[in-house]
N, C-alpha and C. Protein backbone atom coordinates (compact mmCIF):
# COMPACT_ATOMS: atom_id res chain seq x y z
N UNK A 1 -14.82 0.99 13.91
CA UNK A 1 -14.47 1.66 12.68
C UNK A 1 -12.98 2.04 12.67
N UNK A 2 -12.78 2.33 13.37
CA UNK A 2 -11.06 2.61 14.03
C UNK A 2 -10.10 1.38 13.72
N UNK A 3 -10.44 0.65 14.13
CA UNK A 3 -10.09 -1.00 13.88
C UNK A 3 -9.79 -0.74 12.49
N UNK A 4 -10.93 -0.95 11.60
CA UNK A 4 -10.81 -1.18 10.29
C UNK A 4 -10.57 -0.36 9.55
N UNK A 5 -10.50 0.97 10.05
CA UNK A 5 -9.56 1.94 9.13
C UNK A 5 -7.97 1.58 9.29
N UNK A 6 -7.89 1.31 10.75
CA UNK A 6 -6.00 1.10 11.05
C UNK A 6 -5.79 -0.23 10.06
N UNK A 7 -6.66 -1.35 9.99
CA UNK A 7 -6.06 -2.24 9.16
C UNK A 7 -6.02 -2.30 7.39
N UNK A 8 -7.14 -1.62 7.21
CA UNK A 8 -7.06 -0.98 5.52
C UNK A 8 -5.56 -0.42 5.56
N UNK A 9 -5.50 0.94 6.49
CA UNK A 9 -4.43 1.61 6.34
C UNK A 9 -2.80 0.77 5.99
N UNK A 10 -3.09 -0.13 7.08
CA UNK A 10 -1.42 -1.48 7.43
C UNK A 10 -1.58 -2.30 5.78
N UNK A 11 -2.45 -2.56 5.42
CA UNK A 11 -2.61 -3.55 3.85
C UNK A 11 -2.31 -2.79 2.94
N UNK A 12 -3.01 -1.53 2.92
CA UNK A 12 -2.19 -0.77 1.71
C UNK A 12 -0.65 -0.17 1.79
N UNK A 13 0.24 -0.14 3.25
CA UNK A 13 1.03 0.50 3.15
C UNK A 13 1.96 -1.14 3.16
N UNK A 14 1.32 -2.15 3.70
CA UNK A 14 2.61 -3.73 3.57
C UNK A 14 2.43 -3.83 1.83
N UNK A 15 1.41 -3.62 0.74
CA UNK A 15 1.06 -3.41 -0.66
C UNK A 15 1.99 -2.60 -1.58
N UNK A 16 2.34 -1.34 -0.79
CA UNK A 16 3.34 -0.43 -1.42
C UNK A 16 4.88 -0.86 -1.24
N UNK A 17 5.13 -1.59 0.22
CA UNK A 17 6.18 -1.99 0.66
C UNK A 17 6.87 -3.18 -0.38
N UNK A 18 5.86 -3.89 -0.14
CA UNK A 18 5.77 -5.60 -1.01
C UNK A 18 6.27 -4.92 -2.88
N UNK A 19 5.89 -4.04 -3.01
CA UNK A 19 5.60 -3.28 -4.72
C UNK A 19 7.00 -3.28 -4.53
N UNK A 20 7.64 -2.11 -3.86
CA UNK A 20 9.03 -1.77 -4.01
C UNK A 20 10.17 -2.63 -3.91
N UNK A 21 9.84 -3.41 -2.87
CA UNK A 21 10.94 -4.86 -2.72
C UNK A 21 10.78 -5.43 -4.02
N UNK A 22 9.69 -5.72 -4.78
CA UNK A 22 9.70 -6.23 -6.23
C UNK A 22 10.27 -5.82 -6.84
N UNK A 23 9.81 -4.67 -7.27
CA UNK A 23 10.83 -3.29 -8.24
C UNK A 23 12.09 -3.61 -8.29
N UNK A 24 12.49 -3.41 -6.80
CA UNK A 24 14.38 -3.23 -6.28
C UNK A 24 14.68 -4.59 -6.04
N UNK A 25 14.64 -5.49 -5.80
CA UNK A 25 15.06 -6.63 -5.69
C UNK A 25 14.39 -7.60 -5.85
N UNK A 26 13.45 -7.79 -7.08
CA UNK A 26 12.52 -8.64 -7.34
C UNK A 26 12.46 -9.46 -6.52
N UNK A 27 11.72 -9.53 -5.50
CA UNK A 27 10.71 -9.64 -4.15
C UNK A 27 9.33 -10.40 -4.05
N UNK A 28 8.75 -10.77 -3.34
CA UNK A 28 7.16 -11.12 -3.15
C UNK A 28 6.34 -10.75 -4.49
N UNK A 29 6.61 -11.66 -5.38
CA UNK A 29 6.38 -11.44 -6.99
C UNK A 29 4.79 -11.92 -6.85
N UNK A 30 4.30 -12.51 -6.06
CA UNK A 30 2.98 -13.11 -6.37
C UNK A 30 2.06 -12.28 -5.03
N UNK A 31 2.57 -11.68 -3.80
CA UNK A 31 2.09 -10.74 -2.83
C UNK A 31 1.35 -9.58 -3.31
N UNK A 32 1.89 -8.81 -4.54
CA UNK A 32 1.63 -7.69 -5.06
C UNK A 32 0.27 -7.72 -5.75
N UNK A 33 -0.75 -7.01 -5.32
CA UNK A 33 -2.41 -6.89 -6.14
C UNK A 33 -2.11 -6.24 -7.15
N UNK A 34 -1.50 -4.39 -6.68
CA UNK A 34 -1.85 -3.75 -7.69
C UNK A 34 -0.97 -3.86 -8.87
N UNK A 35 -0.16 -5.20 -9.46
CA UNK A 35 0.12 -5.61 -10.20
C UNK A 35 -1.16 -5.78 -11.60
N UNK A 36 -2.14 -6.39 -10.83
CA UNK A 36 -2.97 -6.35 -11.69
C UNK A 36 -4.04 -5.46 -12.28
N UNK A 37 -3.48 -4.49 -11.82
CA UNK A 37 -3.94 -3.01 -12.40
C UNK A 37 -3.65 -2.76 -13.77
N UNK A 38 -4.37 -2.25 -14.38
CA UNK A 38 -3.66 -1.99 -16.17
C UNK A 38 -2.71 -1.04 -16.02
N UNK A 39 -2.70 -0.09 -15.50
CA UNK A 39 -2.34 1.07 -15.54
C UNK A 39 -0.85 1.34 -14.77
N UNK A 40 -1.08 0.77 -13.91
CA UNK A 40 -0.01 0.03 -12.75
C UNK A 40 1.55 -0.77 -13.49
N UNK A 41 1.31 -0.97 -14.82
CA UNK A 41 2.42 -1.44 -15.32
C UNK A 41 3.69 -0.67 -16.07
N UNK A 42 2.78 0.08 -15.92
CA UNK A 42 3.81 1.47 -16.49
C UNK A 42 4.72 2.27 -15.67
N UNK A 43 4.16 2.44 -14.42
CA UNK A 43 4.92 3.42 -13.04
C UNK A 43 4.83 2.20 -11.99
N UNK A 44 5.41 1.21 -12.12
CA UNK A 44 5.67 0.31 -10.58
C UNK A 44 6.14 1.10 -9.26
N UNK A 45 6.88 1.85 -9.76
CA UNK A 45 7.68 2.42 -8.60
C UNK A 45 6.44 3.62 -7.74
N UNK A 46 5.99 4.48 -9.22
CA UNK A 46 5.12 5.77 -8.33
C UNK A 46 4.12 4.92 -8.04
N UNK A 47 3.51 4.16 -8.15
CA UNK A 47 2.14 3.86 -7.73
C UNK A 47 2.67 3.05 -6.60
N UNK A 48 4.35 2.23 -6.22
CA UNK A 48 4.21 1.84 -4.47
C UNK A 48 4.34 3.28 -4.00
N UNK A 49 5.20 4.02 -4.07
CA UNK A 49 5.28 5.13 -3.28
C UNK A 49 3.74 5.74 -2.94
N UNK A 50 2.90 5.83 -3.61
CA UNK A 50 1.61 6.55 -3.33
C UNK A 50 1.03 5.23 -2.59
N UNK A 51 1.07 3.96 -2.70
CA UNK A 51 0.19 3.27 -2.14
C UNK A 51 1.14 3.39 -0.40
N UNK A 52 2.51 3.43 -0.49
CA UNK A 52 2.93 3.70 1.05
C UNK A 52 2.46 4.89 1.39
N UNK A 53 2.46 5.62 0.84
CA UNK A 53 2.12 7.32 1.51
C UNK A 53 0.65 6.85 1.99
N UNK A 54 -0.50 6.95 0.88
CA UNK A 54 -1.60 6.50 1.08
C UNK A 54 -1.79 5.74 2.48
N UNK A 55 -1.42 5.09 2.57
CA UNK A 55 -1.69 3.45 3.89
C UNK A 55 -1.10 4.31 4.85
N UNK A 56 -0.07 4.88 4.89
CA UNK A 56 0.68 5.82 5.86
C UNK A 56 -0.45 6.91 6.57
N UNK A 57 -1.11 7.72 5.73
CA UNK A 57 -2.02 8.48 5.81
C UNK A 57 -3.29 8.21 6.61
N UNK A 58 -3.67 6.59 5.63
CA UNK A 58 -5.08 6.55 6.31
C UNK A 58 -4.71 5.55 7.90
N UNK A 59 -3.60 5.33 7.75
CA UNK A 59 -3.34 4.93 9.45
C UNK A 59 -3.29 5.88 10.54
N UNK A 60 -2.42 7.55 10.10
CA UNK A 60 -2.67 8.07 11.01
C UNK A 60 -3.95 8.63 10.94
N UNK A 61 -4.74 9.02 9.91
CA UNK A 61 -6.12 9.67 10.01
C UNK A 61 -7.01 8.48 10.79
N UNK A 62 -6.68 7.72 11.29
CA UNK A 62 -7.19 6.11 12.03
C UNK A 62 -7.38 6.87 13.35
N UNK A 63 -6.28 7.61 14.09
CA UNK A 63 -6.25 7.75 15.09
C UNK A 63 -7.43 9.48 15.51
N UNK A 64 -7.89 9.96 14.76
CA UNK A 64 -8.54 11.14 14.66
C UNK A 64 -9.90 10.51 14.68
N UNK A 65 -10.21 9.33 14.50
CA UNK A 65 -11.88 8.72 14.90
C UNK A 65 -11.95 8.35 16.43
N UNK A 66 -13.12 8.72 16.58
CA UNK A 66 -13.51 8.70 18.36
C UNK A 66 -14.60 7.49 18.32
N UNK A 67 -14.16 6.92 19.16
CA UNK A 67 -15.07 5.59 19.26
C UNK A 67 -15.90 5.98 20.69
């Protein structure tokens, strides 16, 4: 379970990463999912920042599971 929380965590925070390189230097234009969000087209920028924080988060809460 540890495993697969640390790698959820790494996909959503390379997701937020991949977002912002788009944003700022139109970047990995076809990498980005939550592109295809409806909602997502309006705040590119806040929704990578929350998806890095997010992925950031659930990587270290990764390390608080006891196997």
């Amino acid at each position: 379970m540890k495993k697969l929380c640390e790698t959820v965590g790494f996909l959503v925070f390379v997701q937020g990463v991949a977002g912002l390189l788009h944003v700022w230097l139109d970047w990995f234009r076809f990498f980005n999912l939550w592109r295809r969000l409806p909602f997502a087209d309006e705040y590119p920028v806040y929704v990578s920042i929350v998806l890095v924080v997010a992925g950031a988060a659930v990587m270290i809460a990764a390390d608080a599971i006891k196997e």
